[in-house]
PDB file of N, CA and C in Angstrom:
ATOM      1  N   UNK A   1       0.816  -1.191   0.000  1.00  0.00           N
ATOM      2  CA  UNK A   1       0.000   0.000   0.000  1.00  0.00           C
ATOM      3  C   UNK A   1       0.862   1.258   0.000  1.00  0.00           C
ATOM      4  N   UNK A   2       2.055   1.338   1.053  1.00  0.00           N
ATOM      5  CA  UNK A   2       2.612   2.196   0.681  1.00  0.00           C
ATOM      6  C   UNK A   2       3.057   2.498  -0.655  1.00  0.00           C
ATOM      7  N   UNK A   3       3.378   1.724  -1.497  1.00  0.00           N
ATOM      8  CA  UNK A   3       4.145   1.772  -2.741  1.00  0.00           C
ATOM      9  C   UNK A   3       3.289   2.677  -3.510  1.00  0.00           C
ATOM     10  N   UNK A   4       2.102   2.477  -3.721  1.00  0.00           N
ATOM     11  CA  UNK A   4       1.031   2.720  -4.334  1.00  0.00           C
ATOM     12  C   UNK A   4       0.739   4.340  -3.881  1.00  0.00           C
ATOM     13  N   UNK A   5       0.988   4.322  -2.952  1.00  0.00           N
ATOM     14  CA  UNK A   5       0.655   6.049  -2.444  1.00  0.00           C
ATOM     15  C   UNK A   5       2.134   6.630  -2.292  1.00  0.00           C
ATOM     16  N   UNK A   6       2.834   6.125  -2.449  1.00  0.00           N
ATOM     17  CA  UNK A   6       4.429   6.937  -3.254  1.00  0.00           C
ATOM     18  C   UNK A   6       4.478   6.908  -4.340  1.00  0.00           C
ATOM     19  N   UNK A   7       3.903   6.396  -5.000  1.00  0.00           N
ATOM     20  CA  UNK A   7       3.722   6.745  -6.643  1.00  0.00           C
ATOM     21  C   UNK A   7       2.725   7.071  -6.843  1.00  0.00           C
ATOM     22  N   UNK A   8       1.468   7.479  -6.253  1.00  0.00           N
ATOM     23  CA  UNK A   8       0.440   8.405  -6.602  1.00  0.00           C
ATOM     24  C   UNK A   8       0.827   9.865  -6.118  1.00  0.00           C
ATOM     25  N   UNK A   9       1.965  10.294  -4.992  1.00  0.00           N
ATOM     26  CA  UNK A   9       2.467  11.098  -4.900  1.00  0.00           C
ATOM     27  C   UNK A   9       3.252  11.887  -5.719  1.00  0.00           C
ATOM     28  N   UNK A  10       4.066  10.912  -6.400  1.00  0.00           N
ATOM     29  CA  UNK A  10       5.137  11.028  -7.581  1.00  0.00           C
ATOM     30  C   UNK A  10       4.249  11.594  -8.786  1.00  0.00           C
ATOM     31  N   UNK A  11       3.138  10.879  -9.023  1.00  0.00           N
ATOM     32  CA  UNK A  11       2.449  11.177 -10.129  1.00  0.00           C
ATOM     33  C   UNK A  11       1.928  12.713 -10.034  1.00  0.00           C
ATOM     34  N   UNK A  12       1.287  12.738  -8.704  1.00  0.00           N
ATOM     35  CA  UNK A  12       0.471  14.371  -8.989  1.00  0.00           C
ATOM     36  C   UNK A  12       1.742  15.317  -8.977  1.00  0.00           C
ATOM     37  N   UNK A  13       2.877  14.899  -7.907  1.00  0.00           N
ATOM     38  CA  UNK A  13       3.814  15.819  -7.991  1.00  0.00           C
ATOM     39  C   UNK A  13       4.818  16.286  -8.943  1.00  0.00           C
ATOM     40  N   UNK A  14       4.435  15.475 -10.249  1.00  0.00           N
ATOM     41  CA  UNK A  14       4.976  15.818 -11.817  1.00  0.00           C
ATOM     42  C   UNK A  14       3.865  16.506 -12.390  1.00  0.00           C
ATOM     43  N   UNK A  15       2.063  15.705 -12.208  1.00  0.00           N
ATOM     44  CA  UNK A  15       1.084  16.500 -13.018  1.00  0.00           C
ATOM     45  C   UNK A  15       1.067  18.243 -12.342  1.00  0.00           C
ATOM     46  N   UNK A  16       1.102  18.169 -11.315  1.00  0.00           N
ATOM     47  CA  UNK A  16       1.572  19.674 -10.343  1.00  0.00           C
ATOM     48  C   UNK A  16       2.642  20.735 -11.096  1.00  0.00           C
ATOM     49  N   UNK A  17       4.196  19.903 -11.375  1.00  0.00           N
ATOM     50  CA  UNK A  17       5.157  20.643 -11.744  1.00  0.00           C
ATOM     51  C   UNK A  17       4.891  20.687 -13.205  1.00  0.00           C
ATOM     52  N   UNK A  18       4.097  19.888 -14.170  1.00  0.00           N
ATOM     53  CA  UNK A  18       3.843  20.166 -16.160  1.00  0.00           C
ATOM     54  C   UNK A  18       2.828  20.972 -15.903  1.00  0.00           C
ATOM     55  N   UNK A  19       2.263  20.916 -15.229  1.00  0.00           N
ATOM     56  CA  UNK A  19       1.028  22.520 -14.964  1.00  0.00           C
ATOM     57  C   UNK A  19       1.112  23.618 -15.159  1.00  0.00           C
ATOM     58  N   UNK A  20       2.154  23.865 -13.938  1.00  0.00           N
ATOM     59  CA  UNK A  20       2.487  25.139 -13.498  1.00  0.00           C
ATOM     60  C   UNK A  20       3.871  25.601 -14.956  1.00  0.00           C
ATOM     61  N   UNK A  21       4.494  24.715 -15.376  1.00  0.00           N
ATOM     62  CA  UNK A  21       5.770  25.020 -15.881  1.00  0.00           C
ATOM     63  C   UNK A  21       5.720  26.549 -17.153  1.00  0.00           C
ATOM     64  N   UNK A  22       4.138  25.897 -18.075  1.00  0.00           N
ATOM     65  CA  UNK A  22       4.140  27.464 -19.373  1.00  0.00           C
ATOM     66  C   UNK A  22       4.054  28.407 -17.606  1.00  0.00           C
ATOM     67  N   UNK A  23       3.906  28.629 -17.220  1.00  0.00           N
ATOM     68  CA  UNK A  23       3.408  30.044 -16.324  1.00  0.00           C
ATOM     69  C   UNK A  23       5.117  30.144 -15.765  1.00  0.00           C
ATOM     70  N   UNK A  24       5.416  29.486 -14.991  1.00  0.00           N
ATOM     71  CA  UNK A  24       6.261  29.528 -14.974  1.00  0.00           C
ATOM     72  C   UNK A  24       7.972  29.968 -15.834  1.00  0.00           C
ATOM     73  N   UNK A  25       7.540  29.353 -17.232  1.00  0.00           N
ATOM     74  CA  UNK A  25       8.604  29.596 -18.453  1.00  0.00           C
ATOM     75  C   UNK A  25       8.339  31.472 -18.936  1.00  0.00           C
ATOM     76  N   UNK A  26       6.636  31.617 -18.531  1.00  0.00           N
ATOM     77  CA  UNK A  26       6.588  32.992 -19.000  1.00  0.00           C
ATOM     78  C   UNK A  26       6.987  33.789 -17.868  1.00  0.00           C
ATOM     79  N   UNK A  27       7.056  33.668 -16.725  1.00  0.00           N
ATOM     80  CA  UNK A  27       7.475  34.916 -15.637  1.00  0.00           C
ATOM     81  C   UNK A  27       9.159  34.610 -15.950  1.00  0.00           C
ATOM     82  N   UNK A  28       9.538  33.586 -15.946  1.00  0.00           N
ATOM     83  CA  UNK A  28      10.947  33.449 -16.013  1.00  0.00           C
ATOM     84  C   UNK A  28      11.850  34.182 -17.531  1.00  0.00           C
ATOM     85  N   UNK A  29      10.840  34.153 -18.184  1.00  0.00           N
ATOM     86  CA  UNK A  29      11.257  34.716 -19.287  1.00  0.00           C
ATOM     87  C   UNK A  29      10.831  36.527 -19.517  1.00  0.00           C
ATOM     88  N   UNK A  30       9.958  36.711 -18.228  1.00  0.00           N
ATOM     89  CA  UNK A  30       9.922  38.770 -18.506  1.00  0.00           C
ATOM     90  C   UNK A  30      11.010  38.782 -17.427  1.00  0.00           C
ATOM     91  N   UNK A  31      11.329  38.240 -16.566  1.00  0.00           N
ATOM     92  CA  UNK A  31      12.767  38.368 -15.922  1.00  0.00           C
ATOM     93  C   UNK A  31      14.078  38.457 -16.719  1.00  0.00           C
ATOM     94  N   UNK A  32      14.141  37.701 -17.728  1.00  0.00           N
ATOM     95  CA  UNK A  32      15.526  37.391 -18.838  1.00  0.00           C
ATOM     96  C   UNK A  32      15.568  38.588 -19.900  1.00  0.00           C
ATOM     97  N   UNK A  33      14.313  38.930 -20.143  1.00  0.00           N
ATOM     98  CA  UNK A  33      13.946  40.466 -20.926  1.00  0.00           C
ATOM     99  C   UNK A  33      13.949  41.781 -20.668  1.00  0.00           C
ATOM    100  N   UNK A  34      14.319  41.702 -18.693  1.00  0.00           N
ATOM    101  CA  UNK A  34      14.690  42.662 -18.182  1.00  0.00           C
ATOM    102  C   UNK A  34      15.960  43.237 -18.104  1.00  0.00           C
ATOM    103  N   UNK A  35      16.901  41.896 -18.649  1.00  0.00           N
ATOM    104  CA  UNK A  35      18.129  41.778 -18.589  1.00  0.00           C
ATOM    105  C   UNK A  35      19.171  40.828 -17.476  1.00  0.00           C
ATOM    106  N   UNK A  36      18.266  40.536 -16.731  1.00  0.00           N
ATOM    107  CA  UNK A  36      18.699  39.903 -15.237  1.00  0.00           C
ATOM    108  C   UNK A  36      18.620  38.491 -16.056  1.00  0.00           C
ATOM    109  N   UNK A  37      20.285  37.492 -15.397  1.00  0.00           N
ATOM    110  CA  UNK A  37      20.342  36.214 -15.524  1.00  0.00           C
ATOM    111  C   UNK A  37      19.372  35.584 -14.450  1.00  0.00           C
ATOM    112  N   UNK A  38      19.364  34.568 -14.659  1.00  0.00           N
ATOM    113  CA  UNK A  38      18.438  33.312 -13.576  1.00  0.00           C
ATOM    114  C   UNK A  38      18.833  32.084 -14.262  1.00  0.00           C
ATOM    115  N   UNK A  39      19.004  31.694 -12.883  1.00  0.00           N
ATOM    116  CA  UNK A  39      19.049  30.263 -12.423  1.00  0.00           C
ATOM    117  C   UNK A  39      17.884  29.905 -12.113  1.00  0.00           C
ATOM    118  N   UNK A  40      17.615  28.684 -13.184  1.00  0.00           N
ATOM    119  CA  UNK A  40      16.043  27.975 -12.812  1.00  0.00           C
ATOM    120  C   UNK A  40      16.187  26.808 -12.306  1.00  0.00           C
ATOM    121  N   UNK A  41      15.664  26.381 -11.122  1.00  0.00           N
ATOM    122  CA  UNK A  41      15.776  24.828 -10.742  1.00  0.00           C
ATOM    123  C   UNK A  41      14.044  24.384 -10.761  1.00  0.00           C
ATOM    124  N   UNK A  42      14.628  22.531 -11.484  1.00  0.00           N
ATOM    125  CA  UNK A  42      13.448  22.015 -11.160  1.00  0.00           C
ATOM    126  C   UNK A  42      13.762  20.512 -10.760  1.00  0.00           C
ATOM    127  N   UNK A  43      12.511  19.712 -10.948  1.00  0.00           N
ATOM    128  CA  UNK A  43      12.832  18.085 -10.521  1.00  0.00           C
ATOM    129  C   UNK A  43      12.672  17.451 -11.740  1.00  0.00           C
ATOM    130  N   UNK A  44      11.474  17.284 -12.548  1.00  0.00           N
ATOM    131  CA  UNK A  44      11.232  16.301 -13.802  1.00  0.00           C
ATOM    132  C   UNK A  44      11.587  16.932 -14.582  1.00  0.00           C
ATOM    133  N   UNK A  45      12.052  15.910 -15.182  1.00  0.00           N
ATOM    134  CA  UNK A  45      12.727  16.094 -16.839  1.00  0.00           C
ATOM    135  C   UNK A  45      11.682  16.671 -17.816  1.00  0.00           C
ATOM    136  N   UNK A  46      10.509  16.303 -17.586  1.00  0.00           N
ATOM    137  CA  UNK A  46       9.041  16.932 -18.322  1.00  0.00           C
ATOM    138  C   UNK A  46       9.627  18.316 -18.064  1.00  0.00           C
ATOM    139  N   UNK A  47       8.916  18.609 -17.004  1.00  0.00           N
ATOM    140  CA  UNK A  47       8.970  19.960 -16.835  1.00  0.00           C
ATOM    141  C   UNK A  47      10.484  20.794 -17.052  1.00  0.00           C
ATOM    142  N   UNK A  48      11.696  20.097 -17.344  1.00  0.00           N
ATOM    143  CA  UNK A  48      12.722  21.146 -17.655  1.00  0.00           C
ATOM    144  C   UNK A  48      12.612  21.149 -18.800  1.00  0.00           C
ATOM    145  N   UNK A  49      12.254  19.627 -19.741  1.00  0.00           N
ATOM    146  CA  UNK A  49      12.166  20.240 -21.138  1.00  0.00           C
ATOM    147  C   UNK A  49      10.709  21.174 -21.710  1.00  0.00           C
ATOM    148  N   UNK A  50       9.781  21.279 -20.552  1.00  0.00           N
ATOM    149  CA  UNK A  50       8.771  22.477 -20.864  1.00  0.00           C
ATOM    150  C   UNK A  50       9.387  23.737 -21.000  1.00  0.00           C
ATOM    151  N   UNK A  51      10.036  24.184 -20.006  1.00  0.00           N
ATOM    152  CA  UNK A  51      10.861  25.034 -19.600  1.00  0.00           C
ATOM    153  C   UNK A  51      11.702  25.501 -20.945  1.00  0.00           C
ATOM    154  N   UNK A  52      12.320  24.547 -21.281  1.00  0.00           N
ATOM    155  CA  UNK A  52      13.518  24.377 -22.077  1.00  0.00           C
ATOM    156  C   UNK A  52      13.000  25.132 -23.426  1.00  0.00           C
ATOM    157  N   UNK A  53      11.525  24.421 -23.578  1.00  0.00           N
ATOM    158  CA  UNK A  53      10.932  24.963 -24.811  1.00  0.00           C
ATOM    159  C   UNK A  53      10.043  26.775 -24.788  1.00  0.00           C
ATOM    160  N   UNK A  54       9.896  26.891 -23.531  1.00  0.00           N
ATOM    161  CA  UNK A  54       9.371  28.023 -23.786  1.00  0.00           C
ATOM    162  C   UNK A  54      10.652  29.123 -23.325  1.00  0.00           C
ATOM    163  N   UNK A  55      11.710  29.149 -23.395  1.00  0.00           N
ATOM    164  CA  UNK A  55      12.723  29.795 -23.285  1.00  0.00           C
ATOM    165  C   UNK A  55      13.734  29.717 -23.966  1.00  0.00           C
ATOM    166  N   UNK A  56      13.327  28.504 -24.543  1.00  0.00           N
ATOM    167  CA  UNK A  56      14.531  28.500 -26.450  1.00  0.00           C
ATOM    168  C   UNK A  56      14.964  30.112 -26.814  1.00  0.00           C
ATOM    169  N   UNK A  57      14.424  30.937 -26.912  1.00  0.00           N
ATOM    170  CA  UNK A  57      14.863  32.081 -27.261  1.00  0.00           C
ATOM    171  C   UNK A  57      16.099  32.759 -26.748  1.00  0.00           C
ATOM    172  N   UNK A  58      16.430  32.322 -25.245  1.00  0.00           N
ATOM    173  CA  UNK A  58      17.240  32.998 -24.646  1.00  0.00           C
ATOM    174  C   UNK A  58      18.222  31.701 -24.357  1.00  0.00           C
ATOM    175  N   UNK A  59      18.280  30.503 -25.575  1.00  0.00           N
ATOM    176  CA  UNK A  59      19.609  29.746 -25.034  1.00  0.00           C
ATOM    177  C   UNK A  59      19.673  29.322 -23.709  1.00  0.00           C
ATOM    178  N   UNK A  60      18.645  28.555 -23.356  1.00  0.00           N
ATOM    179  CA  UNK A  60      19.252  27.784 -21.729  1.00  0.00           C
ATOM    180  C   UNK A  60      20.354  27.215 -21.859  1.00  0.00           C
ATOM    181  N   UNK A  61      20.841  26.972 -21.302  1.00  0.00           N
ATOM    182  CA  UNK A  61      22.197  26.347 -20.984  1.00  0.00           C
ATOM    183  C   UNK A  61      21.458  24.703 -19.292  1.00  0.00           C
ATOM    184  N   UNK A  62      22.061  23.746 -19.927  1.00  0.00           N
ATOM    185  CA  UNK A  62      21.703  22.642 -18.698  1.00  0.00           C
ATOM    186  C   UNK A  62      22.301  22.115 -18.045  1.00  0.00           C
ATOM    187  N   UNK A  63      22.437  21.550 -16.923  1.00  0.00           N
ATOM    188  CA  UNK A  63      23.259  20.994 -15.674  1.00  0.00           C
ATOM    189  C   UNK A  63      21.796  19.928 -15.033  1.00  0.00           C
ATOM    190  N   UNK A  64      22.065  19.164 -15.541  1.00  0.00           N
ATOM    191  CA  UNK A  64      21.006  17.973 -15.248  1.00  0.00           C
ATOM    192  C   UNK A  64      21.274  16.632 -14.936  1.00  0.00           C
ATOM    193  N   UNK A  65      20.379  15.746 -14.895  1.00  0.00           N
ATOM    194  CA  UNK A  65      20.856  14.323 -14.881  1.00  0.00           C
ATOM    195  C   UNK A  65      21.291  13.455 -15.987  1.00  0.00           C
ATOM    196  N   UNK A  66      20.901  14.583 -16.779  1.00  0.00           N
ATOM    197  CA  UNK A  66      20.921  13.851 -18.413  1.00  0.00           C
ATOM    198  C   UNK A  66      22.099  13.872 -18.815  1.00  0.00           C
ATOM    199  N   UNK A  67      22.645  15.606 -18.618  1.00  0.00           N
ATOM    200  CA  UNK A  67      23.804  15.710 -19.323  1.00  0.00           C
ATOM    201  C   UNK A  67      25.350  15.532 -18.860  1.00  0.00           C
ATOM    202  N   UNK A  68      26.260  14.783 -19.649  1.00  0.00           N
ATOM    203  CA  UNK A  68      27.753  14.587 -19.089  1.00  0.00           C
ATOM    204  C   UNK A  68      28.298  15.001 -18.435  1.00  0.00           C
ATOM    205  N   UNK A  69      29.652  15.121 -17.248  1.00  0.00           N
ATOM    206  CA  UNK A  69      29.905  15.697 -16.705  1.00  0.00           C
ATOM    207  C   UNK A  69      30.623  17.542 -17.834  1.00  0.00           C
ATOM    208  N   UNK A  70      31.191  16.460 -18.766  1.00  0.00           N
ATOM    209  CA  UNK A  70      31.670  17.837 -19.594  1.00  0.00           C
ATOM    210  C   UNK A  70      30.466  18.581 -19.712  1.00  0.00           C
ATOM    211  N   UNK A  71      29.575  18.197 -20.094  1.00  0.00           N
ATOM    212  CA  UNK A  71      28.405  19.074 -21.034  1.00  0.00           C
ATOM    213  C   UNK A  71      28.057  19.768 -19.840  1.00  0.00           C
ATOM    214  N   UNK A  72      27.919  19.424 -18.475  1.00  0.00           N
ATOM    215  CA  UNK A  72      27.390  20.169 -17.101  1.00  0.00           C
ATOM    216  C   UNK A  72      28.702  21.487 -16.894  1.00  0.00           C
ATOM    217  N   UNK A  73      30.010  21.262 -17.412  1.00  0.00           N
ATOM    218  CA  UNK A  73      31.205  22.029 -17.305  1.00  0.00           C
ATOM    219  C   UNK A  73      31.192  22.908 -18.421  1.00  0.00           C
ATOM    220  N   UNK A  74      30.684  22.563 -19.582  1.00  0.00           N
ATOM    221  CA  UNK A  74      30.006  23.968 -20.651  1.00  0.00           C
ATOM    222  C   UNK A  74      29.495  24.881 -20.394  1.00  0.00           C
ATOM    223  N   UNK A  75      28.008  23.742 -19.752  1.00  0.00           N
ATOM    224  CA  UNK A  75      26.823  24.780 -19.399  1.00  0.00           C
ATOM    225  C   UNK A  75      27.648  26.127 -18.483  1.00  0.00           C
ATOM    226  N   UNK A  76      27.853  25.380 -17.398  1.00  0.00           N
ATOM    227  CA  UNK A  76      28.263  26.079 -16.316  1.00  0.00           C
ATOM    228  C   UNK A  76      29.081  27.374 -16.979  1.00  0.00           C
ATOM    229  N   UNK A  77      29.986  27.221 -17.992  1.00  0.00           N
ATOM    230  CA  UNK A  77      31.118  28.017 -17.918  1.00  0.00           C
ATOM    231  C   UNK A  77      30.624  29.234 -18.647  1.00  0.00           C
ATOM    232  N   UNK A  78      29.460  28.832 -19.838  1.00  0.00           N
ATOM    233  CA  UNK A  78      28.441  29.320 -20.816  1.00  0.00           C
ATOM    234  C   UNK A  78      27.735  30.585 -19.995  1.00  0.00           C
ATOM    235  N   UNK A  79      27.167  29.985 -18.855  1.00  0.00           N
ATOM    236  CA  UNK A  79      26.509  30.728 -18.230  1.00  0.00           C
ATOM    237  C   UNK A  79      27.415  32.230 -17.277  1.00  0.00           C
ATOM    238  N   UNK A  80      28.555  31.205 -16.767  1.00  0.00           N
ATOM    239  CA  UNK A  80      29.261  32.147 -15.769  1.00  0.00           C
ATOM    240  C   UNK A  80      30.077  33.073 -16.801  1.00  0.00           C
ATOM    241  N   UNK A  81      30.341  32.767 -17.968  1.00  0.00           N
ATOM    242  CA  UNK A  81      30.945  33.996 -19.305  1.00  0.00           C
ATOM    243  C   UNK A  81      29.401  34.848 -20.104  1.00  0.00           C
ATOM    244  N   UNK A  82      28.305  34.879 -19.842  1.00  0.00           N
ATOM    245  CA  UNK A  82      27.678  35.569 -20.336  1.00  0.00           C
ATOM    246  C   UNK A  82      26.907  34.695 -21.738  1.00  0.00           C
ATOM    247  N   UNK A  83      27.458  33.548 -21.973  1.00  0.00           N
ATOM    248  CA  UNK A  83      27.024  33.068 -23.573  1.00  0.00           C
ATOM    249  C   UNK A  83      25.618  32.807 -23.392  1.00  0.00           C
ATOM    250  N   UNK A  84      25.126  32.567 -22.264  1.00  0.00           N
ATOM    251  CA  UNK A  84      23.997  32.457 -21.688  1.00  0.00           C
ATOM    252  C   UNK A  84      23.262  33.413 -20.486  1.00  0.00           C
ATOM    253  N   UNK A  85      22.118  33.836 -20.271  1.00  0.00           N
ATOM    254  CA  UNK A  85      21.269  33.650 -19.163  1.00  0.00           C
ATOM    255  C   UNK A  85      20.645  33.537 -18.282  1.00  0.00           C
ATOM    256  N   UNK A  86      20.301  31.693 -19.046  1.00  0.00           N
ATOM    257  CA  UNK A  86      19.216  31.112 -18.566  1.00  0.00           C
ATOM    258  C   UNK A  86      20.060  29.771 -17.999  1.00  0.00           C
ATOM    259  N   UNK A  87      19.961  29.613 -16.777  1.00  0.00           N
ATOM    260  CA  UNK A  87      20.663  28.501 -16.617  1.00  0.00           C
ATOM    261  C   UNK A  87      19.978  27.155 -15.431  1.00  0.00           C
ATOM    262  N   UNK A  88      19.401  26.519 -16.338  1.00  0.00           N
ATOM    263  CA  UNK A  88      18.374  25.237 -15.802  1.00  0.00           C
ATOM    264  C   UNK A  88      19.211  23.997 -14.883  1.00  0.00           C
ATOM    265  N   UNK A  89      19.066  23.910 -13.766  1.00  0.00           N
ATOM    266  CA  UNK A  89      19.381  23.156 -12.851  1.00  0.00           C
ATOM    267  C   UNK A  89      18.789  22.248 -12.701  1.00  0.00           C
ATOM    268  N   UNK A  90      18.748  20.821 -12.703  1.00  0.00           N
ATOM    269  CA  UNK A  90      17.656  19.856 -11.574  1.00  0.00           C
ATOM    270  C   UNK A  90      18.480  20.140 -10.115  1.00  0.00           C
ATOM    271  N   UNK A  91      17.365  19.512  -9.334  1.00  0.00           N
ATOM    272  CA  UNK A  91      17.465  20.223  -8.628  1.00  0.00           C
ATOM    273  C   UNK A  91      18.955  19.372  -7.745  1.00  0.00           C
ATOM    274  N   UNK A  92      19.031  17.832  -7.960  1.00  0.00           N
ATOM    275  CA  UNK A  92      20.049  17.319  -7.156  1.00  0.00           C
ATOM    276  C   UNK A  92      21.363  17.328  -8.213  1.00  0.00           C
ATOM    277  N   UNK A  93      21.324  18.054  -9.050  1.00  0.00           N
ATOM    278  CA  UNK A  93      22.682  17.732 -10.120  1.00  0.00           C
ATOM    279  C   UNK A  93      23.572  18.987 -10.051  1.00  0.00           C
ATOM    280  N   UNK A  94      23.329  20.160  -8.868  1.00  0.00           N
ATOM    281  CA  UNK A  94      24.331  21.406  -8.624  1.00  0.00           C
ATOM    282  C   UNK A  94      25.240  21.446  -7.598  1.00  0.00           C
ATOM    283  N   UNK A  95      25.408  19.521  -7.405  1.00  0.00           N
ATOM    284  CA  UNK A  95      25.949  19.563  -6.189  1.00  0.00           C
ATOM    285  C   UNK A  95      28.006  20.173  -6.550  1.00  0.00           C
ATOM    286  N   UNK A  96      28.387  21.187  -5.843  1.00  0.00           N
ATOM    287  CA  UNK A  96      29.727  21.282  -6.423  1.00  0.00           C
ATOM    288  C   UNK A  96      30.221  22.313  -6.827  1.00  0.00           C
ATOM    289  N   UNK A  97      28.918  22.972  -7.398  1.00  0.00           N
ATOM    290  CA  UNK A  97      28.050  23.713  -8.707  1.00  0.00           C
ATOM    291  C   UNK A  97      29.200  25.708  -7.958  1.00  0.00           C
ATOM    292  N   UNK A  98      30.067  26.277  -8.622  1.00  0.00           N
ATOM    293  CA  UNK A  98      30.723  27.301  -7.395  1.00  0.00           C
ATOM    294  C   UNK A  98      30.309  28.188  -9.045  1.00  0.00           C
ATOM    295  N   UNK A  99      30.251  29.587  -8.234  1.00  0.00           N
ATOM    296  CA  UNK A  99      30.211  30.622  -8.981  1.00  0.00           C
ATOM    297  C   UNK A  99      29.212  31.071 -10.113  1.00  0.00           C
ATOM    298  N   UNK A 100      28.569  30.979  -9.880  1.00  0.00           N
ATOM    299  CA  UNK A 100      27.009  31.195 -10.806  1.00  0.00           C
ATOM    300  C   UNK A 100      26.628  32.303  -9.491  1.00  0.00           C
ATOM    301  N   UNK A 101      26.956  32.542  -8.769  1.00  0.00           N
ATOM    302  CA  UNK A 101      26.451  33.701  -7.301  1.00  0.00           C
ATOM    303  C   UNK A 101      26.991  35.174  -7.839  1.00  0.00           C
ATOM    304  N   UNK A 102      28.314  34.773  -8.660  1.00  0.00           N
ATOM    305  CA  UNK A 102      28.918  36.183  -9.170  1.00  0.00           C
ATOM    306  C   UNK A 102      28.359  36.603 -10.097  1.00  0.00           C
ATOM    307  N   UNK A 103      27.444  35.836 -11.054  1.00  0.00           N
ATOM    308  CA  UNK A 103      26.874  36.431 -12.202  1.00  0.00           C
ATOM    309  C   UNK A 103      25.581  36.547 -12.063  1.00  0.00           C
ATOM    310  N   UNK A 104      24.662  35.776 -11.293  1.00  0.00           N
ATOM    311  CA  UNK A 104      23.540  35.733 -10.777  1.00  0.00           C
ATOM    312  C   UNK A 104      23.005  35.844  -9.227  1.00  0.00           C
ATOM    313  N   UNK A 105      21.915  37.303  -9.040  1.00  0.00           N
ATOM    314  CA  UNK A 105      21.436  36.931  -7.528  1.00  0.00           C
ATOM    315  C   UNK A 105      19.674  36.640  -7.988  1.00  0.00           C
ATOM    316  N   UNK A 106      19.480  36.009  -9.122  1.00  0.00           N
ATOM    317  CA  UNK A 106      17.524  36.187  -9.043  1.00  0.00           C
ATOM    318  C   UNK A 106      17.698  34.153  -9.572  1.00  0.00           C
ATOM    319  N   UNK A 107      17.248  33.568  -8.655  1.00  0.00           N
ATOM    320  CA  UNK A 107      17.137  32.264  -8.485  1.00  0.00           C
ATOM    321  C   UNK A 107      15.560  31.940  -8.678  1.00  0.00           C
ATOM    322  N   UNK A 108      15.046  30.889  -9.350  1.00  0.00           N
ATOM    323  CA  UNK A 108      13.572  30.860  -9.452  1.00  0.00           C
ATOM    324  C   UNK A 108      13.138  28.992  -9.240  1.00  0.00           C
ATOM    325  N   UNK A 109      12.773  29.002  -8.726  1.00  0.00           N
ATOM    326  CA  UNK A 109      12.552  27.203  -8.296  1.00  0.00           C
ATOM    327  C   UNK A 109      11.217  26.624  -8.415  1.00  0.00           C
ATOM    328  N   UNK A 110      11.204  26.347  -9.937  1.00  0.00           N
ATOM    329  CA  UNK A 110      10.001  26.059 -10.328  1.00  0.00           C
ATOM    330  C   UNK A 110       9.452  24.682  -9.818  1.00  0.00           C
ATOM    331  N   UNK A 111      10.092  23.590  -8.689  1.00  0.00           N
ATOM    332  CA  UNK A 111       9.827  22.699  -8.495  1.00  0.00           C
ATOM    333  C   UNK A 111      10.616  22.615  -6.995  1.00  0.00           C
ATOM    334  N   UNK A 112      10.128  21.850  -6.154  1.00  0.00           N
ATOM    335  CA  UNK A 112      10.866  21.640  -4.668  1.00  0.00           C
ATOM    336  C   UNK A 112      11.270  19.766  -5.278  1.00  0.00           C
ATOM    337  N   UNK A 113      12.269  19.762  -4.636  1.00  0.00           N
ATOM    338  CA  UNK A 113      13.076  18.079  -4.426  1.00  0.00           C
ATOM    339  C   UNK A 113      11.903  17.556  -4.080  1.00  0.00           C
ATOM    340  N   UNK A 114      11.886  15.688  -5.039  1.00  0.00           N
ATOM    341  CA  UNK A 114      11.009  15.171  -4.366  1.00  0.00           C
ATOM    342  C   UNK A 114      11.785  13.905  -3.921  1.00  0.00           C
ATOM    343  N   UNK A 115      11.105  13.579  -2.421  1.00  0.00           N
ATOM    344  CA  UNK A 115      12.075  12.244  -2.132  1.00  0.00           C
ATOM    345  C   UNK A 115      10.754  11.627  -1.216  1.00  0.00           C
ATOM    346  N   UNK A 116      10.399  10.411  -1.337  1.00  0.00           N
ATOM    347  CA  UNK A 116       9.496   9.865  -0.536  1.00  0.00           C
ATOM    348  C   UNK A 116       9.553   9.817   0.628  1.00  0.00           C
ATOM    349  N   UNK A 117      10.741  10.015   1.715  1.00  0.00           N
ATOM    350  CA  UNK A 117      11.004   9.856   2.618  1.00  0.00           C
ATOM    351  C   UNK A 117      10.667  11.109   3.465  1.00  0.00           C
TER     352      UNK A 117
END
């Protein structure tokens, strides 16, 4: 029984975060038009590639579970030189993560960690 109500948890708490994400991609994006970088963190991969798509314009740059350690050492460097942004976090893959504080103070956390425990 528990199992069943940790994955009905899991479930709304992705249908929750693909919900909210266009609303989300649009406030995050009159922030990027103001000129101010951001750091976006989330949890599902849905929702970063929602994200991903309604902010194509401004070049996200990613640090995820998906991507290599090099490709997380691009992003990063992309972002902290200006080539970027927009810079999309999950939320457990910034562990390490130094200096994105010097180029960015507007952080936006379109999703909280989920852990069953």
């Amino acid at each position: 029984r528990k199992q069943v109500e940790n994955a009905l948890a899991q479930s709304l708490r992705m249908a929750t975060g693909i919900a909210k994400a266009g609303a989300i991609g649009e406030f995050v994006k009159l922030i990027l038009e103001s000129g101010e970088p951001v750091c976006l963190f989330a949890w599902h991969r849905e929702v970063i590639d929602i994200l991903c798509m309604k902010l194509r314009d401004h070049k996200p740059v990613l640090c995820t579970g998906t991507e290599s350690p090099g490709l997380k050492e691009q992003a990063k460097k992309a972002f902290r030189e200006g080539a970027s942004n927009c810079f999309i976090c999950s939320n457990r893959s910034g562990a390490g993560i130094d200096g994105l504080q010097d180029r960015c103070s507007v952080a936006v956390i379109a999703e909280l960690d989920y852990s069953p425990a």
